[in-house]
N, C-alpha and C. Protein backbone atom coordinates (compact mmCIF):
# COMPACT_ATOMS: atom_id res chain seq x y z
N UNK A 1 36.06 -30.34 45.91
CA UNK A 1 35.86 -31.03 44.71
C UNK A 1 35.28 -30.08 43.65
N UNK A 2 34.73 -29.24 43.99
CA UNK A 2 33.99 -28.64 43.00
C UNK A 2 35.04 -26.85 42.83
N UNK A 3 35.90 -27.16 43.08
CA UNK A 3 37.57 -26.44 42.65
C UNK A 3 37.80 -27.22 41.94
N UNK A 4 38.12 -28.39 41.96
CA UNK A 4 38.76 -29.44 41.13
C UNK A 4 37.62 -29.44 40.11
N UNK A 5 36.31 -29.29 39.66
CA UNK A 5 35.51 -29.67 38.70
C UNK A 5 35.64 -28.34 37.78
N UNK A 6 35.64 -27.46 38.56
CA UNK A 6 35.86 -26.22 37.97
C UNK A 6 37.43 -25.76 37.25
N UNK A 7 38.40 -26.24 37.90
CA UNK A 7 39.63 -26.55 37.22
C UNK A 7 39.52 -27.26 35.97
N UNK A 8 38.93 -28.09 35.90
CA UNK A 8 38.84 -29.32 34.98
C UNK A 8 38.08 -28.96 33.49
N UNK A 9 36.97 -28.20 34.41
CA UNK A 9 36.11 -27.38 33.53
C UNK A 9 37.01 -26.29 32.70
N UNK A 10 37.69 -25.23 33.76
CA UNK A 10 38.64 -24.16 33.01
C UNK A 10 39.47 -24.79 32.08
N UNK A 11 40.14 -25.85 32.60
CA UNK A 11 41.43 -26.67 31.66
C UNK A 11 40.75 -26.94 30.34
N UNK A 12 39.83 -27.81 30.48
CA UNK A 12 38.88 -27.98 28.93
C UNK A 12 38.71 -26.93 28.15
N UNK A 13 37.92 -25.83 28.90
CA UNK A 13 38.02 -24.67 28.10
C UNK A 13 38.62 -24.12 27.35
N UNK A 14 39.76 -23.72 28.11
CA UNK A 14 41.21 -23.58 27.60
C UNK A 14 41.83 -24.38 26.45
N UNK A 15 41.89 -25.32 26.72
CA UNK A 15 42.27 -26.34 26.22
C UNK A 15 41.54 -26.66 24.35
N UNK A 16 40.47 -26.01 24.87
CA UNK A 16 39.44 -26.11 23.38
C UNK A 16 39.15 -24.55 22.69
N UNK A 17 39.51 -23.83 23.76
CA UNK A 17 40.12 -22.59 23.07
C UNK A 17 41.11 -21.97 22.35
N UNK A 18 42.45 -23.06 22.59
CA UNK A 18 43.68 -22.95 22.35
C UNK A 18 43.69 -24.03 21.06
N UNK A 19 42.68 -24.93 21.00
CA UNK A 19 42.50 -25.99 20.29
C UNK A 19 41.84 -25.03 18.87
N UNK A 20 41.16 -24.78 19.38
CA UNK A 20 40.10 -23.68 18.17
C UNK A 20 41.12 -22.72 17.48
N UNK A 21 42.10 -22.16 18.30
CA UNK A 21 42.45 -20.69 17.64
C UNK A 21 44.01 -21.35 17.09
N UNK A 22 44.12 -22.67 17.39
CA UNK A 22 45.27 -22.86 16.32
C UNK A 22 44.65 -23.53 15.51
N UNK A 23 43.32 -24.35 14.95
CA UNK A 23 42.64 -24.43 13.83
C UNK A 23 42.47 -23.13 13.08
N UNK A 24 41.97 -21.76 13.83
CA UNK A 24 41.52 -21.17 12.90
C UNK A 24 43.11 -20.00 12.21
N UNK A 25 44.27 -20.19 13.26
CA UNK A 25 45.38 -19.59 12.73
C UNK A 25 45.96 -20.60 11.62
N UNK A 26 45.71 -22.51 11.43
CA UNK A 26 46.20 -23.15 10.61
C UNK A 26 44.99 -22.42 9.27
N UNK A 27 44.16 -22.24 9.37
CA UNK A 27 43.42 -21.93 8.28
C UNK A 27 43.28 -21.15 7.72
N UNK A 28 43.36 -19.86 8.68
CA UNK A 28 44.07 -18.38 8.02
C UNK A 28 45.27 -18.72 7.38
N UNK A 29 46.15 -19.47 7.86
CA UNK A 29 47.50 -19.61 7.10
C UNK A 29 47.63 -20.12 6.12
N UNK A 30 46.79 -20.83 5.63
CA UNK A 30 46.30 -21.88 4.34
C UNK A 30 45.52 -21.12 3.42
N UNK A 31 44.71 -19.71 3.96
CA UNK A 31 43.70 -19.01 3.07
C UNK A 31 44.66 -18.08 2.69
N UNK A 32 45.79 -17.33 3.42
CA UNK A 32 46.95 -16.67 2.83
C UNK A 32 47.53 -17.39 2.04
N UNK A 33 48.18 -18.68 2.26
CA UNK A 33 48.59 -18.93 1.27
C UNK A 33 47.90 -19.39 -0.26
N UNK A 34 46.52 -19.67 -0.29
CA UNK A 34 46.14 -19.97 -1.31
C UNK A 34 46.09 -18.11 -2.12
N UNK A 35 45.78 -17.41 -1.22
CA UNK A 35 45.39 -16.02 -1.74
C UNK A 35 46.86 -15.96 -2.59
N UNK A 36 48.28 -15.51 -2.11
CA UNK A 36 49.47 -15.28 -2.11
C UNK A 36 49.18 -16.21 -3.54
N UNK A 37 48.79 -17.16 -3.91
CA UNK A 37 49.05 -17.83 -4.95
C UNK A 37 47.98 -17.84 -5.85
N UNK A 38 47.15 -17.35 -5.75
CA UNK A 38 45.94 -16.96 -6.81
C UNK A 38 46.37 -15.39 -7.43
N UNK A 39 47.01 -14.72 -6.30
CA UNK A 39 47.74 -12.92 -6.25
C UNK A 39 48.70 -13.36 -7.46
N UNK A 40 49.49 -14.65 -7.63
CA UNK A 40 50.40 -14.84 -8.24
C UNK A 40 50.16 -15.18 -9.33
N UNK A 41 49.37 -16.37 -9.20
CA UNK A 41 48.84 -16.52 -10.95
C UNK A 41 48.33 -15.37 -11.60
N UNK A 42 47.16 -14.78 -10.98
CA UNK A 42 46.53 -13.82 -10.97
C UNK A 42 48.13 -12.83 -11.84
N UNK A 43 49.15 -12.52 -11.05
CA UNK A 43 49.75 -11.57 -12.00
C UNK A 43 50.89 -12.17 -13.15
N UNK A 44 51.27 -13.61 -13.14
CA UNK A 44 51.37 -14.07 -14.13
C UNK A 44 51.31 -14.32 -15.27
N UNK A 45 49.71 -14.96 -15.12
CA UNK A 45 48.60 -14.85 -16.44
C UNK A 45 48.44 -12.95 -16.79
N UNK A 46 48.59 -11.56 -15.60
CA UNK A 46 48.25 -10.89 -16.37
C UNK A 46 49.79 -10.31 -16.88
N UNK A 47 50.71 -10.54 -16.33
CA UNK A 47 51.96 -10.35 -17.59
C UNK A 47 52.44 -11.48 -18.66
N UNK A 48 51.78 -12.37 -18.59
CA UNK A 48 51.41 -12.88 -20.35
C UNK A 48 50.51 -12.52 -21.28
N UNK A 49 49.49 -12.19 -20.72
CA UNK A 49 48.36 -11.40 -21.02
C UNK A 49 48.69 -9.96 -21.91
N UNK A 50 49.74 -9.25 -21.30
CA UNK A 50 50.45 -8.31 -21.46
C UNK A 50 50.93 -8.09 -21.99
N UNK A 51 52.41 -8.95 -22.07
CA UNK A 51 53.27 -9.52 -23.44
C UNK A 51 52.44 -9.62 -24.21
N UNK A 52 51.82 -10.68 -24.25
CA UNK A 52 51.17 -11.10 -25.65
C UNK A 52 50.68 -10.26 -26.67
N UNK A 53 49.99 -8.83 -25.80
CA UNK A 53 49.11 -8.12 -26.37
C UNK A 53 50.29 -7.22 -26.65
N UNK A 54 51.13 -6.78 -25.77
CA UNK A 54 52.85 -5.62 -26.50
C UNK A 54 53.01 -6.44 -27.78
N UNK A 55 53.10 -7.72 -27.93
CA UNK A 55 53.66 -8.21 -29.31
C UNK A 55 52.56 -8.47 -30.32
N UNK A 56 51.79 -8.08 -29.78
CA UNK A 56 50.48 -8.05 -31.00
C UNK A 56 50.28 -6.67 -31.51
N UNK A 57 50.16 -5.85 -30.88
CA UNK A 57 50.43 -4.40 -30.70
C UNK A 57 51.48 -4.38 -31.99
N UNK A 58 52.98 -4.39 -31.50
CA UNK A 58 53.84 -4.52 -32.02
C UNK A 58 54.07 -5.00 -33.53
N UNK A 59 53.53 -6.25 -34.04
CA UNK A 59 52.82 -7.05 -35.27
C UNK A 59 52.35 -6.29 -36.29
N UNK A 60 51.31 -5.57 -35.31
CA UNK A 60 49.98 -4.67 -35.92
C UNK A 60 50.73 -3.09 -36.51
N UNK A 61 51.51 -2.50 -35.55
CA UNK A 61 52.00 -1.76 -36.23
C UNK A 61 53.03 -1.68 -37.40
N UNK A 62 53.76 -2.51 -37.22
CA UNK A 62 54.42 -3.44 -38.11
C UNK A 62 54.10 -3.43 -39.30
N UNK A 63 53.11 -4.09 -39.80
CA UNK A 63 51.83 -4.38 -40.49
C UNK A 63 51.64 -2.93 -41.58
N UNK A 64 50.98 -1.88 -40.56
CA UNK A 64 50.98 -0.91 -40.58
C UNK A 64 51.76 -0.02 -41.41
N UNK A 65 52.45 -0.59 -41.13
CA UNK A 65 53.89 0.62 -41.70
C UNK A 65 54.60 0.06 -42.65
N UNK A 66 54.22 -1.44 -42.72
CA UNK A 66 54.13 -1.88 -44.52
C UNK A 66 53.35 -2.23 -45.35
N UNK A 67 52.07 -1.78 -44.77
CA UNK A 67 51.24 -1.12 -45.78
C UNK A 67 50.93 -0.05 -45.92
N UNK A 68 51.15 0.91 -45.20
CA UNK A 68 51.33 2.05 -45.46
C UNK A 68 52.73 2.63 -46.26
N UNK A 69 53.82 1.93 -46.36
CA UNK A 69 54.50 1.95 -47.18
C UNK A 69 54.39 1.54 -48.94
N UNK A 70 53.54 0.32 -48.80
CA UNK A 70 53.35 -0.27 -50.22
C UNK A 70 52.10 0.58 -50.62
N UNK A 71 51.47 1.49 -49.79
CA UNK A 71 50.21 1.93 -50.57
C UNK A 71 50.73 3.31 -50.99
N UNK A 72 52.25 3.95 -50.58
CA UNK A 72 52.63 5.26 -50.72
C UNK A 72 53.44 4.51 -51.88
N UNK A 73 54.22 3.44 -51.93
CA UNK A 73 54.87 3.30 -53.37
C UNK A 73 53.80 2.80 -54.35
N UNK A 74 52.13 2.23 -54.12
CA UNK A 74 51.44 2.02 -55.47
C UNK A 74 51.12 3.31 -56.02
N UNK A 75 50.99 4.40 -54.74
CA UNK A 75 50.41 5.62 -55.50
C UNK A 75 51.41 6.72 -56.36
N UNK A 76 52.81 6.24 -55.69
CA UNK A 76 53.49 6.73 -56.52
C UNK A 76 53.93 6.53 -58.19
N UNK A 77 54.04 4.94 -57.87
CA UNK A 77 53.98 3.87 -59.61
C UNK A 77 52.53 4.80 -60.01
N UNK A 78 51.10 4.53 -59.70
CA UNK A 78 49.58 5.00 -60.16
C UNK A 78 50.31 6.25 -60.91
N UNK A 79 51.00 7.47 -60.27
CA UNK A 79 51.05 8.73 -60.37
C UNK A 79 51.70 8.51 -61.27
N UNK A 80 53.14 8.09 -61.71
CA UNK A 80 54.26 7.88 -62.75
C UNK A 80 53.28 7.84 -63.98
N UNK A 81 52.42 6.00 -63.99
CA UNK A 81 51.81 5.82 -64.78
C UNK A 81 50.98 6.57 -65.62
N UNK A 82 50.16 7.60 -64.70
CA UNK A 82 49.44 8.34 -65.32
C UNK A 82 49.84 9.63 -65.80
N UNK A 83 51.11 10.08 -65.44
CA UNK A 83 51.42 10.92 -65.87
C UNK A 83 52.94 10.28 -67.14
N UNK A 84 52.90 9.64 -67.17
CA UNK A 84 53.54 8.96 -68.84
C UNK A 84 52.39 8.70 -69.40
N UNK A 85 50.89 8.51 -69.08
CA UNK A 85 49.90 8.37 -70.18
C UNK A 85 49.96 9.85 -70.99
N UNK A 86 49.99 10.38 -69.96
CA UNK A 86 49.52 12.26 -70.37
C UNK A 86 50.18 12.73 -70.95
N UNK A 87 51.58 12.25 -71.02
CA UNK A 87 53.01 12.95 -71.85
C UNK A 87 52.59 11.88 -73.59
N UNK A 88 52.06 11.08 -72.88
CA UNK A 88 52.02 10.24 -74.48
C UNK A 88 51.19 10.87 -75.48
N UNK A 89 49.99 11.23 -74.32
CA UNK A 89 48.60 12.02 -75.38
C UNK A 89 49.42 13.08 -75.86
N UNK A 90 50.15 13.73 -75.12
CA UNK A 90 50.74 15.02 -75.73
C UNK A 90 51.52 15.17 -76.95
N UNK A 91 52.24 13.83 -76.37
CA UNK A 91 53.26 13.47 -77.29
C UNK A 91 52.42 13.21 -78.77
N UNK A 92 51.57 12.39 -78.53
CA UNK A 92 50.43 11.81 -80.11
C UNK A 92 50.23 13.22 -80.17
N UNK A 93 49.85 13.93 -79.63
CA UNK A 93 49.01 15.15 -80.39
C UNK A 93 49.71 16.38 -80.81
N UNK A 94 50.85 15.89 -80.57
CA UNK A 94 51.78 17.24 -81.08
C UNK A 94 52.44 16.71 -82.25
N UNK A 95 53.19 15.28 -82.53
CA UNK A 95 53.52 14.31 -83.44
C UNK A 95 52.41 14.75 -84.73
N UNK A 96 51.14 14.89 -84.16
CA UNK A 96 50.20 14.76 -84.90
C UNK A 96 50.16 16.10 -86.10
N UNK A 97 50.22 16.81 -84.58
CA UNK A 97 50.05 18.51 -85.17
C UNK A 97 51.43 18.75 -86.41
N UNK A 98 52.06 18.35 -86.25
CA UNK A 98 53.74 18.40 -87.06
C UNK A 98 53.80 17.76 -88.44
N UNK A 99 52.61 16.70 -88.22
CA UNK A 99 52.83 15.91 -89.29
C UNK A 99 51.80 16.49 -90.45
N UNK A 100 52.48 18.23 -90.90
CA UNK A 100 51.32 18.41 -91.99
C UNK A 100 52.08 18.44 -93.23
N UNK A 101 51.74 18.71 -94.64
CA UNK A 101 51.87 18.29 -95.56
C UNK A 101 53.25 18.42 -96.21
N UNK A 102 53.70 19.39 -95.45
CA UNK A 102 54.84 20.20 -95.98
C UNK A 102 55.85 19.54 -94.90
N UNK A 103 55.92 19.39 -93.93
CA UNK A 103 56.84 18.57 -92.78
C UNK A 103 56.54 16.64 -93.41
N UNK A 104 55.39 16.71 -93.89
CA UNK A 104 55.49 15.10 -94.48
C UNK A 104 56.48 15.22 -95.87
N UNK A 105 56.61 15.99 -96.29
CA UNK A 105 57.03 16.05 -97.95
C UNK A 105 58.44 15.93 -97.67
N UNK A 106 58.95 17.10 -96.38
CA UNK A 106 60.18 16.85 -95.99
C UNK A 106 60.82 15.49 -95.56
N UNK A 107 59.60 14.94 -94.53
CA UNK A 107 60.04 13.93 -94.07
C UNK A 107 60.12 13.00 -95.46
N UNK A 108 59.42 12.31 -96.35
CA UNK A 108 59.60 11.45 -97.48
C UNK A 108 60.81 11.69 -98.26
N UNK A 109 61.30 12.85 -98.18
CA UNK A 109 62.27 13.12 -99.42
C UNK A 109 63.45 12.55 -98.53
N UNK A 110 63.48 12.80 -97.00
CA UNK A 110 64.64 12.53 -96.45
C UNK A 110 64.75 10.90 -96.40
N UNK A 111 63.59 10.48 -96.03
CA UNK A 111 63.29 8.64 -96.57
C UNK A 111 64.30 7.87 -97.69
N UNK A 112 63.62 9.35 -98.57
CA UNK A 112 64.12 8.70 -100.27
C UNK A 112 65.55 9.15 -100.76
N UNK A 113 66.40 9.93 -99.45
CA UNK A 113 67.47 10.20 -99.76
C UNK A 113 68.37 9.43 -100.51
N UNK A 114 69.21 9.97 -102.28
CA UNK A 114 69.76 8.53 -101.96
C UNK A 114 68.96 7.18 -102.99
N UNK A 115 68.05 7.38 -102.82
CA UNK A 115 66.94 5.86 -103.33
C UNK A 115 66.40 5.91 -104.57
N UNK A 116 66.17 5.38 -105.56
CA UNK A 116 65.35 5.39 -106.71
C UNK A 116 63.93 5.73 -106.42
N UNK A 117 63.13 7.11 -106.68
CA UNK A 117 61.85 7.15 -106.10
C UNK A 117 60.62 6.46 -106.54
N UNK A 118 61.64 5.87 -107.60
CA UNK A 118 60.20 4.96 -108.64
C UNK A 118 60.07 3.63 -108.27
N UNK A 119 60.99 3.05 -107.08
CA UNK A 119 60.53 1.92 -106.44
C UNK A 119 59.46 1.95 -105.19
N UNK A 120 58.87 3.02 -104.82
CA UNK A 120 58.62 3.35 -103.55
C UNK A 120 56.59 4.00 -103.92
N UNK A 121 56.38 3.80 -103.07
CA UNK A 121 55.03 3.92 -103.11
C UNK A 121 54.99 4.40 -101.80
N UNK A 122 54.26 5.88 -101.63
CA UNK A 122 54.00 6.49 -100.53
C UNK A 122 52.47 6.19 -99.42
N UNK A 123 52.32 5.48 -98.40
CA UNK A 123 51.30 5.76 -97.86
C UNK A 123 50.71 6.66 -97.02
N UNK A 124 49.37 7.02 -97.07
CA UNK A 124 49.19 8.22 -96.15
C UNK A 124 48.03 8.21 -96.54
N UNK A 125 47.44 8.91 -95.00
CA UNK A 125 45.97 9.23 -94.98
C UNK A 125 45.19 9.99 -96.02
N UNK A 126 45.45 10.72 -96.01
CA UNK A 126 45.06 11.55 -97.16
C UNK A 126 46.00 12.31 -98.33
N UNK A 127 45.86 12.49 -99.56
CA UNK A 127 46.35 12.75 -100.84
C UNK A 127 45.65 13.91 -100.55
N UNK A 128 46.38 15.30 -100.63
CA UNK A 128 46.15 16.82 -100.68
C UNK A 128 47.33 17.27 -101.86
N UNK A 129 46.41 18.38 -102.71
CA UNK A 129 47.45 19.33 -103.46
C UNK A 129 48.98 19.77 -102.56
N UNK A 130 48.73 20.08 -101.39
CA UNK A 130 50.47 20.20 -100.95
C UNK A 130 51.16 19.62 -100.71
N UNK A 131 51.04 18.48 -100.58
CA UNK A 131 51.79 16.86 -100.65
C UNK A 131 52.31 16.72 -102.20
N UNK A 132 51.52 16.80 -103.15
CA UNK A 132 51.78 16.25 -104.10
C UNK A 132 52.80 17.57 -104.81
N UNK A 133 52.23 18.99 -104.59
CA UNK A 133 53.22 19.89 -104.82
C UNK A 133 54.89 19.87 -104.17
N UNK A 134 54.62 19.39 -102.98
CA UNK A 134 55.87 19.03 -102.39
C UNK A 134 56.66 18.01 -102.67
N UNK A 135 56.62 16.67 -103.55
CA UNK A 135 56.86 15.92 -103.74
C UNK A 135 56.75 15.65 -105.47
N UNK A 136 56.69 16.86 -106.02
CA UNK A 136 56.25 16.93 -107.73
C UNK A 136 57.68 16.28 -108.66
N UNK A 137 58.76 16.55 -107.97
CA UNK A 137 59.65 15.95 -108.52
C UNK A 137 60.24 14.21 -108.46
N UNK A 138 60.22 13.65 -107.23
CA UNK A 138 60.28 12.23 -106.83
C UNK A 138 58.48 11.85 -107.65
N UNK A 139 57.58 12.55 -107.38
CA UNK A 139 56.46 11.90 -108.52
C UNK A 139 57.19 11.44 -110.07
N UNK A 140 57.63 12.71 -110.31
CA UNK A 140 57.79 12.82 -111.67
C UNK A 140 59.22 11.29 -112.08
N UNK A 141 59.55 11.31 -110.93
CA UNK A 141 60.50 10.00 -110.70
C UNK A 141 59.80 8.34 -110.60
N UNK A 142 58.76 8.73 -110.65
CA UNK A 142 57.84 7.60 -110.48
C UNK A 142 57.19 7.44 -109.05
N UNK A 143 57.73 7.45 -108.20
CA UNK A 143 56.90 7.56 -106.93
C UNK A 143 55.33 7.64 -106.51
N UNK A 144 54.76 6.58 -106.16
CA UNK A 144 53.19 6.58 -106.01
C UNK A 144 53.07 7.42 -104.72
N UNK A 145 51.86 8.26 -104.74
CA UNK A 145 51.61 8.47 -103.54
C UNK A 145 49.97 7.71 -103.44
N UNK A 146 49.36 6.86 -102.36
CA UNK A 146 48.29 6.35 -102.69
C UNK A 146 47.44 6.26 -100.97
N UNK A 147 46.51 7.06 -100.98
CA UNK A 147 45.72 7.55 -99.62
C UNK A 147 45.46 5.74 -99.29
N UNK A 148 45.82 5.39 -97.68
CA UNK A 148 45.22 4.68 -96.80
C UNK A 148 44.75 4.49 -95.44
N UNK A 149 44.22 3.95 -95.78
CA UNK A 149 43.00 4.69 -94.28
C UNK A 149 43.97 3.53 -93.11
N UNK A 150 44.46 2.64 -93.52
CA UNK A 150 45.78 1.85 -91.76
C UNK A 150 46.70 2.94 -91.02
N UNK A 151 46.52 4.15 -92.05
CA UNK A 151 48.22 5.32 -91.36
C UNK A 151 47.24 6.49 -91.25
N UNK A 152 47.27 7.01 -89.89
CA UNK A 152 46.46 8.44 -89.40
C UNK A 152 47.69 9.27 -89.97
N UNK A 153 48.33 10.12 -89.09
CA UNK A 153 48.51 11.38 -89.55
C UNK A 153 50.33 11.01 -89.67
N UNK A 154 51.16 11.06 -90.48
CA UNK A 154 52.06 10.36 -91.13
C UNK A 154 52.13 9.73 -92.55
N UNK A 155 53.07 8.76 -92.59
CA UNK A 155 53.05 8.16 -94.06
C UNK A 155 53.64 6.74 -93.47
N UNK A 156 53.77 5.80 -94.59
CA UNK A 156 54.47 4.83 -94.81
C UNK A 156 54.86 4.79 -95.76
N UNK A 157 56.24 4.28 -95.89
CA UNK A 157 57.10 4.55 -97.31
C UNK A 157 57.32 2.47 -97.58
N UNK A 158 56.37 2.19 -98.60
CA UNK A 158 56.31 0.95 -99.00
C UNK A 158 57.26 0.50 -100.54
N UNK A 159 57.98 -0.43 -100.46
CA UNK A 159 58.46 -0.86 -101.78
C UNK A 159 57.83 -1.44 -102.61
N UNK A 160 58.02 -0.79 -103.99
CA UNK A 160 56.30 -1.40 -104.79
C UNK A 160 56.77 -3.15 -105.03
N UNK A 161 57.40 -3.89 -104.59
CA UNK A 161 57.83 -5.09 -104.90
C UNK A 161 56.92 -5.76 -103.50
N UNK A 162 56.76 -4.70 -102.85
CA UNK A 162 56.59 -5.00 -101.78
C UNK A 162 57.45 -6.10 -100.50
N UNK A 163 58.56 -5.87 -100.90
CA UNK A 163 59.91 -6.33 -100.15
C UNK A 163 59.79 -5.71 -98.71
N UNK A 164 59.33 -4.75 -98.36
CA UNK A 164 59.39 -4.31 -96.51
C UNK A 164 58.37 -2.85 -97.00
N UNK A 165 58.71 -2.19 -95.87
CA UNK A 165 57.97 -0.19 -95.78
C UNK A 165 58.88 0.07 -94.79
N UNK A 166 58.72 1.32 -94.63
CA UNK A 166 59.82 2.20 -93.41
C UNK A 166 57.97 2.91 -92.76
N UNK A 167 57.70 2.57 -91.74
CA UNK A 167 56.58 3.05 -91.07
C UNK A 167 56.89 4.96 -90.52
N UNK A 168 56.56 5.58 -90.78
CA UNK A 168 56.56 6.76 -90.49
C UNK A 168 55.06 7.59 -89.74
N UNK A 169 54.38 6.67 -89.43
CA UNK A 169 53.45 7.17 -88.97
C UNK A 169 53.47 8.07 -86.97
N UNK A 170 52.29 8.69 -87.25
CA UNK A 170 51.92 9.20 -85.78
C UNK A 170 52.18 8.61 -84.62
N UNK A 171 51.36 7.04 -85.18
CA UNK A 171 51.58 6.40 -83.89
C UNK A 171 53.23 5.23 -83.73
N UNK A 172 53.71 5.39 -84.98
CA UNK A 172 55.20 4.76 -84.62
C UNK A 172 56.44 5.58 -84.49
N UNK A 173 56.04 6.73 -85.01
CA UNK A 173 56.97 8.06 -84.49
C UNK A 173 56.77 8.31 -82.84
N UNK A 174 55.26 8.17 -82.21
CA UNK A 174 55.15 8.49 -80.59
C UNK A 174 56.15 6.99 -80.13
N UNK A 175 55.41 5.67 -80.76
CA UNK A 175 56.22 4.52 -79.84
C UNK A 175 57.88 4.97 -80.06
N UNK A 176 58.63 5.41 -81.39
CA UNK A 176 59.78 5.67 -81.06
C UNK A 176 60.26 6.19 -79.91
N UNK A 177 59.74 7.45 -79.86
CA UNK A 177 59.83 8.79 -78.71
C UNK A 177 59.92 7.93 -77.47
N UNK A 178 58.79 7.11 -77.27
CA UNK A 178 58.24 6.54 -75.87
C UNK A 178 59.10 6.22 -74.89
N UNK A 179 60.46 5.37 -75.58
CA UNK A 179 61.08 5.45 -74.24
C UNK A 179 61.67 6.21 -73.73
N UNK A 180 62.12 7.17 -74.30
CA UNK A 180 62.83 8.44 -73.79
C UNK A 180 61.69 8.86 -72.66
N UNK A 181 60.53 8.54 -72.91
CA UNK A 181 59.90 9.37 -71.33
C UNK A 181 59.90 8.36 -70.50
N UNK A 182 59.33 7.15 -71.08
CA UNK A 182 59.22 5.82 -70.10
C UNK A 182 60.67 5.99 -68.98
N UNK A 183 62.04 6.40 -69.90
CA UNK A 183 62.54 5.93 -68.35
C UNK A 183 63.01 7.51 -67.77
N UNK A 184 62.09 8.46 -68.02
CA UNK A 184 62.44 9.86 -67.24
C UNK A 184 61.86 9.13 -65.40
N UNK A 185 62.60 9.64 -64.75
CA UNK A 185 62.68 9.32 -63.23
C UNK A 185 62.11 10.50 -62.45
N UNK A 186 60.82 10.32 -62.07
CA UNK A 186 59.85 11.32 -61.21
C UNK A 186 60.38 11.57 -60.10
């Protein structure tokens, strides 16, 4: 009997050993599979993660390279701009330099080509002996010449009826000029 208790005993054993180690192989198999699927999300989430950030990346340079484009075409317009200011000063100051008494006398007579000079009244900054020497004959035609301080270095040729003027000044001789540089192409 105590073969038989001891059988009985081994069988249990067994029996709760074999019982145990397919609990703990069902549970290993359940902790693989949860792992296998955390491994998975786990690389899922990190190739969206991934993407997301390649196309942000991507965006950003993007971005990048059109503003770095629009800041290479403002500085180019900036540069144009400032260098048509500089041609203008030049332009005023050479207009300026040209416009002396003897190049004004020319310029008026070519005005008055043609015209009765005794309708016409000359404006200009200043009244100098070589103006008036240059112009002694259209005087003697009647022609006013009469200093005003509205016209820097130039004239205005006014009708004494005062019907219109032909502007001849510094600064409407440069605006003439102006567009000829305005559309020179840098």
């Amino acid at each position: 009997m105590e073969l038989q208790i001891q059988d009985l005993v081994s069988s249990i054993r067994k029996e709760g050993i074999d019982a145990a180690n397919a609990e703990a192989e069902a549970i290993i198999a359940e902790a693989k599979k949860k792992a296998e699927s955390i491994v998975s999300d786990a690389k899922a989430d990190a190739a969206n993660i991934k993407s997301t950030a390649e196309k942000e990346i991507n965006t950003m340079k993007e971005n990048a390279l059109i503003s770095a484009e629009q800041a290479r075409r403002d500085a180019v317009l900036s540069f144009k701009a400032e260098i048509k200011k500089e041609f203008e000063k030049i332009l005023s100051s050479d207009v300026k330099k040209t416009l002396n008494a003897e190049f004004l006398g020319s310029l008026i007579k070519a005005a008055l080509n043609g015209e009765n000079a005794g309708e016409y009244a000359v404006e200009t900054e200043d009244v100098c002996d070589a103006l008036k020497a240059q112009l002694a004959q259209e005087i003697r035609q009647g022609l006013e010449i009469r200093p005003t301080k509205g016209v820097g270095a130039g004239f205005r040729l006014a009708s004494k009826d005062n019907s219109g003027y032909f502007d001849c000044s510094d600064e409407e001789i440069t605006q003439m000029l102006m567009p000829y540089l305005r559309n020179l192409d840098f």
